[in-house]
PDB file of N, CA and C in Angstrom:
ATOM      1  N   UNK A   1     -37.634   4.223  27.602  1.00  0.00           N
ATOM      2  CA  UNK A   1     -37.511   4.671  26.233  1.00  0.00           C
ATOM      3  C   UNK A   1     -38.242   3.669  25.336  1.00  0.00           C
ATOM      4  N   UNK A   2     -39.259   3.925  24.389  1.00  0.00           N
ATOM      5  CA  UNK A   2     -39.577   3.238  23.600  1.00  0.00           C
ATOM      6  C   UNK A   2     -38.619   2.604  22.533  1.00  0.00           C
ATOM      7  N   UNK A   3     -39.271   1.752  22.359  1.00  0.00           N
ATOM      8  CA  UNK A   3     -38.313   0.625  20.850  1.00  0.00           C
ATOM      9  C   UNK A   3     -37.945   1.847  19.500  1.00  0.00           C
ATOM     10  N   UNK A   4     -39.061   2.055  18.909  1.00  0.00           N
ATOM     11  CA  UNK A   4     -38.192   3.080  17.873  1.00  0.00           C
ATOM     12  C   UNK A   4     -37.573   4.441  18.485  1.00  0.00           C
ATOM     13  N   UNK A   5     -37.169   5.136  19.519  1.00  0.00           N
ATOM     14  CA  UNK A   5     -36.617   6.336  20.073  1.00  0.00           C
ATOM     15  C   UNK A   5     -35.137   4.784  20.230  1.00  0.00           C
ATOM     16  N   UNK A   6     -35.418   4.030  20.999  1.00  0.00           N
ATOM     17  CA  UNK A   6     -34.141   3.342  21.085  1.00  0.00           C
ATOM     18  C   UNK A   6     -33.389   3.037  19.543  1.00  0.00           C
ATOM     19  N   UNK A   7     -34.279   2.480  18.683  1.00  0.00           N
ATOM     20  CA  UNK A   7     -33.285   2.207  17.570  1.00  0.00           C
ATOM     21  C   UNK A   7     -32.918   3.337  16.868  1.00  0.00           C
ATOM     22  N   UNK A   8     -33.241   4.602  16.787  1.00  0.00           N
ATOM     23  CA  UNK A   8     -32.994   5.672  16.533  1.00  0.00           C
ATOM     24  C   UNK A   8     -31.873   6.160  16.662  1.00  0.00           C
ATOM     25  N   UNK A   9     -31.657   5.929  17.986  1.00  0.00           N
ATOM     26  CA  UNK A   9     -30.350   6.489  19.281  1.00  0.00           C
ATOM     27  C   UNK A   9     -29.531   5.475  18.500  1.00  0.00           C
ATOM     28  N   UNK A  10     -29.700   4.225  18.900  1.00  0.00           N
ATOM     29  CA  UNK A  10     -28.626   3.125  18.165  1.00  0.00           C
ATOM     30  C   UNK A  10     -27.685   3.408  17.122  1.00  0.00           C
ATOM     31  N   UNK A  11     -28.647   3.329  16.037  1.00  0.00           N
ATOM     32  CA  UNK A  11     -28.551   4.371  14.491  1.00  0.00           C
ATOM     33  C   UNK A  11     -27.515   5.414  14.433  1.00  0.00           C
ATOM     34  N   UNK A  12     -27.929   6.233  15.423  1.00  0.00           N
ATOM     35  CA  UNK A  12     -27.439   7.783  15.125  1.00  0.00           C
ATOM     36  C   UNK A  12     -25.520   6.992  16.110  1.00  0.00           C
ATOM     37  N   UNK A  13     -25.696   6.625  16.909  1.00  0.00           N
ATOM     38  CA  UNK A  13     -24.814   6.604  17.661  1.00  0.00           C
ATOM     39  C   UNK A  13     -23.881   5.270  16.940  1.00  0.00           C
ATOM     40  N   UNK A  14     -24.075   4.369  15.878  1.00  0.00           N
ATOM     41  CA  UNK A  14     -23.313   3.861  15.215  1.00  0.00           C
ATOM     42  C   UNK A  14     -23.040   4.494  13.727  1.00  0.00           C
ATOM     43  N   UNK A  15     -23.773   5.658  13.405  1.00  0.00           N
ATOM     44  CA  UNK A  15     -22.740   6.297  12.649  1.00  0.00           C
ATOM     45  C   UNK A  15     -22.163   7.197  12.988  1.00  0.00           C
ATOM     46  N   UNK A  16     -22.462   7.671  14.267  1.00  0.00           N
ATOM     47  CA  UNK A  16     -21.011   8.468  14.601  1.00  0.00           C
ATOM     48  C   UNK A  16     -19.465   7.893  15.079  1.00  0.00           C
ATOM     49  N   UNK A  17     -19.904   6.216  15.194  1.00  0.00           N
ATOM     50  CA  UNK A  17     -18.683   5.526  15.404  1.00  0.00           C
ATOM     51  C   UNK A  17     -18.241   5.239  14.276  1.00  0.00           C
ATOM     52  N   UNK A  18     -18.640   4.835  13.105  1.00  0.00           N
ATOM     53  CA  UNK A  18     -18.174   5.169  12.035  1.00  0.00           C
ATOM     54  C   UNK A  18     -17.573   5.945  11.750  1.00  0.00           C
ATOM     55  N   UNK A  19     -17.785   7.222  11.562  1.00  0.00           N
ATOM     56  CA  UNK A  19     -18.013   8.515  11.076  1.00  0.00           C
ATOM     57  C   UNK A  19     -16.351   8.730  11.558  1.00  0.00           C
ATOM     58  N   UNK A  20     -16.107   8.305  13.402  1.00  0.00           N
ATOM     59  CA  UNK A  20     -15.231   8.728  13.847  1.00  0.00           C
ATOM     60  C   UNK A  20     -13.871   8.067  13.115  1.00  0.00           C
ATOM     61  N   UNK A  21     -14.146   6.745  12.850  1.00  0.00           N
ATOM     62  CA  UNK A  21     -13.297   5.802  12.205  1.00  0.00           C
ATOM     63  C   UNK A  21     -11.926   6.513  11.388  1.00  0.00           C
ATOM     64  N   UNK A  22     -10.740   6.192  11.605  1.00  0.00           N
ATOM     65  CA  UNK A  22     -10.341   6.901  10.609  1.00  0.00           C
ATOM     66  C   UNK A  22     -10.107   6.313   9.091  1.00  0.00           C
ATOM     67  N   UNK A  23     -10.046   6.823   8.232  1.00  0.00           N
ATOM     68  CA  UNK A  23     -10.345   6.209   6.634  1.00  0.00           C
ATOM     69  C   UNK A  23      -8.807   5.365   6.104  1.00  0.00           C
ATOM     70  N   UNK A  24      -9.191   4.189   6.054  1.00  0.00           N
ATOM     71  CA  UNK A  24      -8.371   3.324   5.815  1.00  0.00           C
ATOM     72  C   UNK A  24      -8.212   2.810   4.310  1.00  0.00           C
ATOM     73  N   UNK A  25      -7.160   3.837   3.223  1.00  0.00           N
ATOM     74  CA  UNK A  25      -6.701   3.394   2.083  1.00  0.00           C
ATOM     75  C   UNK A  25      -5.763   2.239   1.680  1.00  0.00           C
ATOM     76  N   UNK A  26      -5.989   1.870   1.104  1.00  0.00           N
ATOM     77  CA  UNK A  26      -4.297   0.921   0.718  1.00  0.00           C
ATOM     78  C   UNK A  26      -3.820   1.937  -0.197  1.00  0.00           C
ATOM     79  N   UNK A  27      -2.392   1.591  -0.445  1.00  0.00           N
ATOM     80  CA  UNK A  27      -1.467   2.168  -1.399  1.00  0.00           C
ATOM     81  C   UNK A  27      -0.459   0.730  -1.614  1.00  0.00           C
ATOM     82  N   UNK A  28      -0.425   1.649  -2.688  1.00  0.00           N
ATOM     83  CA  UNK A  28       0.809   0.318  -3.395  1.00  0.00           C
ATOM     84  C   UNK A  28       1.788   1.241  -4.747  1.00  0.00           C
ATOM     85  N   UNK A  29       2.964   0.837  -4.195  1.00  0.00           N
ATOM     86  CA  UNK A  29       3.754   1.138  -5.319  1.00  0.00           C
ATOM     87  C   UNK A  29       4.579   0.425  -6.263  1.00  0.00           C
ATOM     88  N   UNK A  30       4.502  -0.012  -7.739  1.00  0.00           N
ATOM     89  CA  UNK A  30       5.385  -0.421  -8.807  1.00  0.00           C
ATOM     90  C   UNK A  30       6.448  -0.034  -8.533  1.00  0.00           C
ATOM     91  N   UNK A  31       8.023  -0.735  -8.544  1.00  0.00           N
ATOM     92  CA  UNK A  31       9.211  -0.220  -8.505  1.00  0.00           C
ATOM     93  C   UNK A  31       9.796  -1.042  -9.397  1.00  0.00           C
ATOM     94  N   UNK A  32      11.595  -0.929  -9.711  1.00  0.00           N
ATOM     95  CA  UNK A  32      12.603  -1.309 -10.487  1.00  0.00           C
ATOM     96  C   UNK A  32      13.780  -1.436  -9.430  1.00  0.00           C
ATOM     97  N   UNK A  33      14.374  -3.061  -8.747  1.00  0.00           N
ATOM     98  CA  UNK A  33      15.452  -2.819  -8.126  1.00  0.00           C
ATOM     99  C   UNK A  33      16.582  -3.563  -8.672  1.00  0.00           C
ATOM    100  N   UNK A  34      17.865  -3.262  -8.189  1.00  0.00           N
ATOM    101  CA  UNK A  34      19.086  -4.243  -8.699  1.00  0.00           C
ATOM    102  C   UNK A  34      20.198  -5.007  -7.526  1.00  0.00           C
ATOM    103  N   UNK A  35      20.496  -5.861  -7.547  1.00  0.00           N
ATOM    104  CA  UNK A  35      21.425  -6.589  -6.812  1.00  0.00           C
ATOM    105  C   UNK A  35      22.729  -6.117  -8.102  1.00  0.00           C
ATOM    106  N   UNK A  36      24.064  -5.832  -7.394  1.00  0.00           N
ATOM    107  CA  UNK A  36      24.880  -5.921  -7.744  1.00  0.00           C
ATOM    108  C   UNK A  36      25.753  -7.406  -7.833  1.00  0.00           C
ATOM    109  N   UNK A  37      26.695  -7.868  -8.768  1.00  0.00           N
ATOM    110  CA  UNK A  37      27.430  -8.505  -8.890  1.00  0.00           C
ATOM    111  C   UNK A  37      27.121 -10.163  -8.432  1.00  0.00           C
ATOM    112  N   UNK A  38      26.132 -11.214  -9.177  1.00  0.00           N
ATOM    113  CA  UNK A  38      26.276 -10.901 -10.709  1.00  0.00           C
ATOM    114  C   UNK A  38      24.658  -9.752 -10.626  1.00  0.00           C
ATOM    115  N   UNK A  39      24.781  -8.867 -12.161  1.00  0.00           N
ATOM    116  CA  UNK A  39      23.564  -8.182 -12.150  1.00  0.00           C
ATOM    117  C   UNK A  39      22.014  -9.155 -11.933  1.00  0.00           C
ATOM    118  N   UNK A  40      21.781  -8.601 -11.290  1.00  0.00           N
ATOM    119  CA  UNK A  40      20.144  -9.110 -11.224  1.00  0.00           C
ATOM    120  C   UNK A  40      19.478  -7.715 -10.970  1.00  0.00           C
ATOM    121  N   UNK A  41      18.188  -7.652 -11.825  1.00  0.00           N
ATOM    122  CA  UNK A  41      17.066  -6.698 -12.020  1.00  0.00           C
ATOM    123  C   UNK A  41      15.780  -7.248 -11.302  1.00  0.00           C
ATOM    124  N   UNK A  42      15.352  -6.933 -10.940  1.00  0.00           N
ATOM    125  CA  UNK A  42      13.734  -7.207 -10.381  1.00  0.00           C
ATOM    126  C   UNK A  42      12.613  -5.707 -10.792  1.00  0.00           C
ATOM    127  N   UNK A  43      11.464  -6.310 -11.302  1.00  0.00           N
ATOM    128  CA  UNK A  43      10.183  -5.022 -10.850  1.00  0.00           C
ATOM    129  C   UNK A  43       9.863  -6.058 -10.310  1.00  0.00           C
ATOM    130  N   UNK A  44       8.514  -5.101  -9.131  1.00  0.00           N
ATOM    131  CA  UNK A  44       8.359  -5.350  -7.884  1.00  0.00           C
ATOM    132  C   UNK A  44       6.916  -4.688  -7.699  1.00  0.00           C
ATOM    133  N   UNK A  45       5.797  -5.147  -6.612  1.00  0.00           N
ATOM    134  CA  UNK A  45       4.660  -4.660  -6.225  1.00  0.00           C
ATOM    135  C   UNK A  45       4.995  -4.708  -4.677  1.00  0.00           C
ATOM    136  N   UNK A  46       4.704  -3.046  -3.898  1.00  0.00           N
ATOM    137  CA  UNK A  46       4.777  -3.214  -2.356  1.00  0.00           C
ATOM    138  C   UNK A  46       3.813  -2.294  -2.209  1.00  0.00           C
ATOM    139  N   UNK A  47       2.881  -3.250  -0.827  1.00  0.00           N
ATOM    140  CA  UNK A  47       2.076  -1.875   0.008  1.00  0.00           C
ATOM    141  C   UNK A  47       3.174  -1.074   0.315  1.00  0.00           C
ATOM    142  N   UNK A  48       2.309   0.185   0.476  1.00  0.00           N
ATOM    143  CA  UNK A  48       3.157   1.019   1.032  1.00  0.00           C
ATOM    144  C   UNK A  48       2.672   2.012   2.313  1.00  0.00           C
ATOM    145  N   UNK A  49       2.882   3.020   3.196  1.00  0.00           N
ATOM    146  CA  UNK A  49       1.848   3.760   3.941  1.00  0.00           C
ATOM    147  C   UNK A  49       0.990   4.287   3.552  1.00  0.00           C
ATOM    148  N   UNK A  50       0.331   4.870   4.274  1.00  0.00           N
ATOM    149  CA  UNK A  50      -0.614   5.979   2.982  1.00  0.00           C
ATOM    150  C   UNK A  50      -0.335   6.873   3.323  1.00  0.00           C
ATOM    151  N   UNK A  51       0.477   7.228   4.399  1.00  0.00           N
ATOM    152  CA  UNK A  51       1.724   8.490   4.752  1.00  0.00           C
ATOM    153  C   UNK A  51       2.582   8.826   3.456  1.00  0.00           C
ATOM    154  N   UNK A  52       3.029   7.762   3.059  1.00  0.00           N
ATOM    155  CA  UNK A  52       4.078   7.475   1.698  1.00  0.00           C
ATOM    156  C   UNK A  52       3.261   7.369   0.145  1.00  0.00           C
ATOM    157  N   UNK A  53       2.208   7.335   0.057  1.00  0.00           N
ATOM    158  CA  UNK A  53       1.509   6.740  -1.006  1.00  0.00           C
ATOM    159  C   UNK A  53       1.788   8.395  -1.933  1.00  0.00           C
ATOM    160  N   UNK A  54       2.985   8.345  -2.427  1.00  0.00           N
ATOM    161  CA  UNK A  54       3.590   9.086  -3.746  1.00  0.00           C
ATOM    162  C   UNK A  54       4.777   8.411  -3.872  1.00  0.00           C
ATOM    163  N   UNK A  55       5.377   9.087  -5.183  1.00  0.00           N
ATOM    164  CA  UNK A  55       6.656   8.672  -5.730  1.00  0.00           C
ATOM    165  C   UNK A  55       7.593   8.922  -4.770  1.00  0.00           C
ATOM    166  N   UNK A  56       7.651  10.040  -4.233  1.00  0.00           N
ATOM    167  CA  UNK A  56       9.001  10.479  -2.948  1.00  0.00           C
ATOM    168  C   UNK A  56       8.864   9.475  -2.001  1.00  0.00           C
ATOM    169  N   UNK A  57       7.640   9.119  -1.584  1.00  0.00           N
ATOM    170  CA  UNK A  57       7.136   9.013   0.009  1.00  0.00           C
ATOM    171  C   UNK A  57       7.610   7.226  -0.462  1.00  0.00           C
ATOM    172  N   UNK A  58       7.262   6.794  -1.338  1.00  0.00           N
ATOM    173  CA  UNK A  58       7.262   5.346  -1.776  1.00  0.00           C
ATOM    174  C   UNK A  58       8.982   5.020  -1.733  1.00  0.00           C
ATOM    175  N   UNK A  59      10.471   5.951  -2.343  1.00  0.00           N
ATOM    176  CA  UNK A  59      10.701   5.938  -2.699  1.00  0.00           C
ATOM    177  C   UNK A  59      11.191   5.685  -1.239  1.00  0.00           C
ATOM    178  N   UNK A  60      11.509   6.495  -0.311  1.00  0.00           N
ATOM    179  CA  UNK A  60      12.009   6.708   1.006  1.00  0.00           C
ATOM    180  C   UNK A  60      11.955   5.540   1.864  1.00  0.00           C
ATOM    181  N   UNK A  61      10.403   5.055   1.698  1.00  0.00           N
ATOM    182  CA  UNK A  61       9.846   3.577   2.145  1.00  0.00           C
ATOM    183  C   UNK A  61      10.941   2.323   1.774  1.00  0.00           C
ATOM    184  N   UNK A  62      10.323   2.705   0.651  1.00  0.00           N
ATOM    185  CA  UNK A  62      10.982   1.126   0.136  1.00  0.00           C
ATOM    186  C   UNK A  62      12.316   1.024   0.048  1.00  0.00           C
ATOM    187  N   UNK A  63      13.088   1.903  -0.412  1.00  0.00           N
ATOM    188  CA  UNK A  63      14.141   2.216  -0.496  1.00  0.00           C
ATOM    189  C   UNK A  63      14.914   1.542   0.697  1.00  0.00           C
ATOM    190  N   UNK A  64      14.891   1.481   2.012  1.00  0.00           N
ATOM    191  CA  UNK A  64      14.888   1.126   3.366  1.00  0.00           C
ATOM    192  C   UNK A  64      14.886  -0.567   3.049  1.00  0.00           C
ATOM    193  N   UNK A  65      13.346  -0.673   2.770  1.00  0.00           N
ATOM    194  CA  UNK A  65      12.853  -1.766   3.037  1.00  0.00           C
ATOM    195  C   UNK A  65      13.841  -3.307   1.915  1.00  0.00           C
ATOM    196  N   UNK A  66      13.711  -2.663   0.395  1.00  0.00           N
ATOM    197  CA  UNK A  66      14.917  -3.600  -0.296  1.00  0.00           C
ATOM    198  C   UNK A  66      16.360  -3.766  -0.015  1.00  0.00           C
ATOM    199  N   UNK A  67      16.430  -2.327   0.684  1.00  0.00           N
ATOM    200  CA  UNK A  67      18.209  -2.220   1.194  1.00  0.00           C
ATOM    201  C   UNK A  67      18.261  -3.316   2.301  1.00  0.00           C
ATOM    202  N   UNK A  68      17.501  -3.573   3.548  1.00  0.00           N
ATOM    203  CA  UNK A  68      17.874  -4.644   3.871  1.00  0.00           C
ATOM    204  C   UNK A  68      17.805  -6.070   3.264  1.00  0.00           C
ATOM    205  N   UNK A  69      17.070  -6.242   2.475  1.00  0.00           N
ATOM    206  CA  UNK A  69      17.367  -7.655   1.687  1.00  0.00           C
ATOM    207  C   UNK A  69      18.616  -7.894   0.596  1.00  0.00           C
ATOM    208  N   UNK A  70      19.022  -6.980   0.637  1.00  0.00           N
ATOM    209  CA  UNK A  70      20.384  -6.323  -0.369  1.00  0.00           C
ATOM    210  C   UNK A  70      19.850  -6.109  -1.680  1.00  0.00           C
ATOM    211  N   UNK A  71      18.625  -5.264  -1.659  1.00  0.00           N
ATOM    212  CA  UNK A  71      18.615  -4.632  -3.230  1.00  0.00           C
ATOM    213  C   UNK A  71      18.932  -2.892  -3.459  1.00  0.00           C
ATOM    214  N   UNK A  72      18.855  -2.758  -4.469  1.00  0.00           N
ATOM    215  CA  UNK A  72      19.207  -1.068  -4.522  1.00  0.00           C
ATOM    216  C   UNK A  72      17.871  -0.771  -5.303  1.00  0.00           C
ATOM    217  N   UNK A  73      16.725   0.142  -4.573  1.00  0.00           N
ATOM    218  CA  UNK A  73      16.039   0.692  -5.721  1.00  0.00           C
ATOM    219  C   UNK A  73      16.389   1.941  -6.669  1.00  0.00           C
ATOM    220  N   UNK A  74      15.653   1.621  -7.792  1.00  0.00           N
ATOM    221  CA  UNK A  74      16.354   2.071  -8.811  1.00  0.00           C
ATOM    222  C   UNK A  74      15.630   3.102  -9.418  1.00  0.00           C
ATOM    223  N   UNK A  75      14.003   2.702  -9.279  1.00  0.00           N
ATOM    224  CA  UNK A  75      13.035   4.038  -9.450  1.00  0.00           C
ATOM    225  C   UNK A  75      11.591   3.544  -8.755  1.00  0.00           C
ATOM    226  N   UNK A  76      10.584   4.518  -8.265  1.00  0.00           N
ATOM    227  CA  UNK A  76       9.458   3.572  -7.967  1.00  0.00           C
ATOM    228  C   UNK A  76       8.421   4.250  -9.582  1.00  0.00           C
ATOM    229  N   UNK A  77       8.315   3.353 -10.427  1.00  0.00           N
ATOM    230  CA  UNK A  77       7.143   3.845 -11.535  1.00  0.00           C
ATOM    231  C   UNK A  77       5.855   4.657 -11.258  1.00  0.00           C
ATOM    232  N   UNK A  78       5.252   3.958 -10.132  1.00  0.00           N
ATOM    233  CA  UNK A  78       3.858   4.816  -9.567  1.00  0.00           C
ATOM    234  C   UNK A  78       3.320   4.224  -8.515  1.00  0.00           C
ATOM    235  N   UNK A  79       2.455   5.438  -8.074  1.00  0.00           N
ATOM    236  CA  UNK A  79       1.843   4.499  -7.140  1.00  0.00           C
ATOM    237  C   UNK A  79       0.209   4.811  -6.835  1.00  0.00           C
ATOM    238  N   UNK A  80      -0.733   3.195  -6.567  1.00  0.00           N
ATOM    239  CA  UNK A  80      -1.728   3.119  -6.954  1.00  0.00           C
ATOM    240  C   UNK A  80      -2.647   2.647  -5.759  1.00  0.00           C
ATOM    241  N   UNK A  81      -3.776   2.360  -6.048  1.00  0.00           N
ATOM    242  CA  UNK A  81      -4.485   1.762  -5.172  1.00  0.00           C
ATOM    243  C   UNK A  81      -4.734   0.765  -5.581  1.00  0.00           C
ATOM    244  N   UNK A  82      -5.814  -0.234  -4.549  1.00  0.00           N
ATOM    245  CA  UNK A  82      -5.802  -1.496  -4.626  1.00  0.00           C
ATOM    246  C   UNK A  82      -6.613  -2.267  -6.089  1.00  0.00           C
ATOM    247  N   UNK A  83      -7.052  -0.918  -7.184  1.00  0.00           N
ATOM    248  CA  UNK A  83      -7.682  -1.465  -8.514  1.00  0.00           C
ATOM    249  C   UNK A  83      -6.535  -1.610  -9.013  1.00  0.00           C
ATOM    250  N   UNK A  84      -4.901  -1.195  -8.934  1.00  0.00           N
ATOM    251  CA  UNK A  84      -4.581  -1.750 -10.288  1.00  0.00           C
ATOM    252  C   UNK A  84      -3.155  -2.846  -9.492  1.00  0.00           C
ATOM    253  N   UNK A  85      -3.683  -3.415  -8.857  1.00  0.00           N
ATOM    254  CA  UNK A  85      -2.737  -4.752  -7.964  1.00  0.00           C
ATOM    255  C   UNK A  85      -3.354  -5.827  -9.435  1.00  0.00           C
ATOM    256  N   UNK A  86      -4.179  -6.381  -9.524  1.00  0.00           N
ATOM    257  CA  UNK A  86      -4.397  -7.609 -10.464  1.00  0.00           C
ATOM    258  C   UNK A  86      -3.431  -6.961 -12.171  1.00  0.00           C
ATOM    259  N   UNK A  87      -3.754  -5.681 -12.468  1.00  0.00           N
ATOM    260  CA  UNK A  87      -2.887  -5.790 -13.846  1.00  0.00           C
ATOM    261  C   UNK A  87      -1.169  -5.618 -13.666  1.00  0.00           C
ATOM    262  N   UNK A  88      -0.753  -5.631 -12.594  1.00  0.00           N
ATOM    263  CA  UNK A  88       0.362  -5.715 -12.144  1.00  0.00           C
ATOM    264  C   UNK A  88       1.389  -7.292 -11.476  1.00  0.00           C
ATOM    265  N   UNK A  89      -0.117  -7.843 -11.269  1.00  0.00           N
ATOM    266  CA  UNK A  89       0.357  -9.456 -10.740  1.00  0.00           C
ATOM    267  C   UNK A  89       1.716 -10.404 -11.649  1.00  0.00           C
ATOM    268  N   UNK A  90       1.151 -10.145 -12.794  1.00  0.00           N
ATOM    269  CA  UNK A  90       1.865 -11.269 -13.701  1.00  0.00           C
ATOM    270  C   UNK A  90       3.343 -10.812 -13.818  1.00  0.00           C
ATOM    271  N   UNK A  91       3.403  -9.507 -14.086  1.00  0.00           N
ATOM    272  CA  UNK A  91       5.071  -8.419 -14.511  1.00  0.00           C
ATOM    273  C   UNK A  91       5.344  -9.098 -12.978  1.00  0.00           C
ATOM    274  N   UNK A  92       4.730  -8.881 -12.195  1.00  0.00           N
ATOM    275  CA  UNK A  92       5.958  -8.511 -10.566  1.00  0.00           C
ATOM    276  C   UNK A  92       6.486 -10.334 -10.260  1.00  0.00           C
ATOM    277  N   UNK A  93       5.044 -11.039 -10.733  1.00  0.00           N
ATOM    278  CA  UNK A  93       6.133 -12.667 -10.396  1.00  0.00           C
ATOM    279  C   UNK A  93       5.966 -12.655  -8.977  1.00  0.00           C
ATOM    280  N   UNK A  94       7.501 -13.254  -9.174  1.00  0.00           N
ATOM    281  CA  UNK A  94       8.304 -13.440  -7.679  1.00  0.00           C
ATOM    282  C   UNK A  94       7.646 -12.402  -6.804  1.00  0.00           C
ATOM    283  N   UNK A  95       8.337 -10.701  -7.277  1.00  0.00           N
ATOM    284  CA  UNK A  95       8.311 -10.093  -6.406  1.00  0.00           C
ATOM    285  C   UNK A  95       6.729  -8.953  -6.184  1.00  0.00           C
ATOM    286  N   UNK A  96       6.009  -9.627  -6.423  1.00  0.00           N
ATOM    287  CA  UNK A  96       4.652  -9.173  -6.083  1.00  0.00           C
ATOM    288  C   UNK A  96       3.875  -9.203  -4.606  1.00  0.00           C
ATOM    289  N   UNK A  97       3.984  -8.018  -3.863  1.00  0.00           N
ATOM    290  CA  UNK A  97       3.848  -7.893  -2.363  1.00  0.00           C
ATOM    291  C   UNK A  97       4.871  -8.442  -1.591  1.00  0.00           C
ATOM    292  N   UNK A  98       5.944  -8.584  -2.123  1.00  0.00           N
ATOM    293  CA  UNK A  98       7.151  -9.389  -0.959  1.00  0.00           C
ATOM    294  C   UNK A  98       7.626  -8.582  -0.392  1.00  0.00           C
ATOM    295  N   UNK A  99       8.176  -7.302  -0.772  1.00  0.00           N
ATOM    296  CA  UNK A  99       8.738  -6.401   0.073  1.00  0.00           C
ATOM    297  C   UNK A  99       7.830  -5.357   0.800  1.00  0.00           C
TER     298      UNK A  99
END
């Protein structure tokens, strides 16, 4: 096989490995949780699946995920992709990507 028929083949045959790739989003959802007794409030930034990447799907997630640290979520606000993680940094603090 000549050099350009080979890089051709190459070419074609690394974007179909691409191509095959499956498409890898982030998601992230804003939430509101509470510890009972004494009150404590937290908002919060968590990846989330991209199975889950809505309000229900986030809600089900996390919901799980704060209950074992002993929080109760309380609402998830929205949920975004990885452009709006930096205007969210400063509000979440502490709890920015922890859960």
């Amino acid at each position: 096989m000549s050099r350009p028929k080979t890089r051709v083949l190459l070419s074609f045959v690394a974007a179909l490995l691409f191509t095959a790739m499956p498409a890898s989003a982030e998601c992230y959802a804003d939430y509101k949780a509470k510890q009972d007794d004494p009150l404590r409030l937290h908002y919060g930034v968590a990846q989330v699946s991209d199975a889950n990447c809505s309000k229900k799907g986030a809600k089900a997630e996390l919901g799980d995920r704060l209950a074992a640290a002993g929080w109760t979520l309380l609402n998830v606000v929205s949920t975004f992709g990885p452009e709006g993680l930096a205007e969210r940094q400063a509000s979440a603090g502490e709890y920015f990507l922890r859960f």
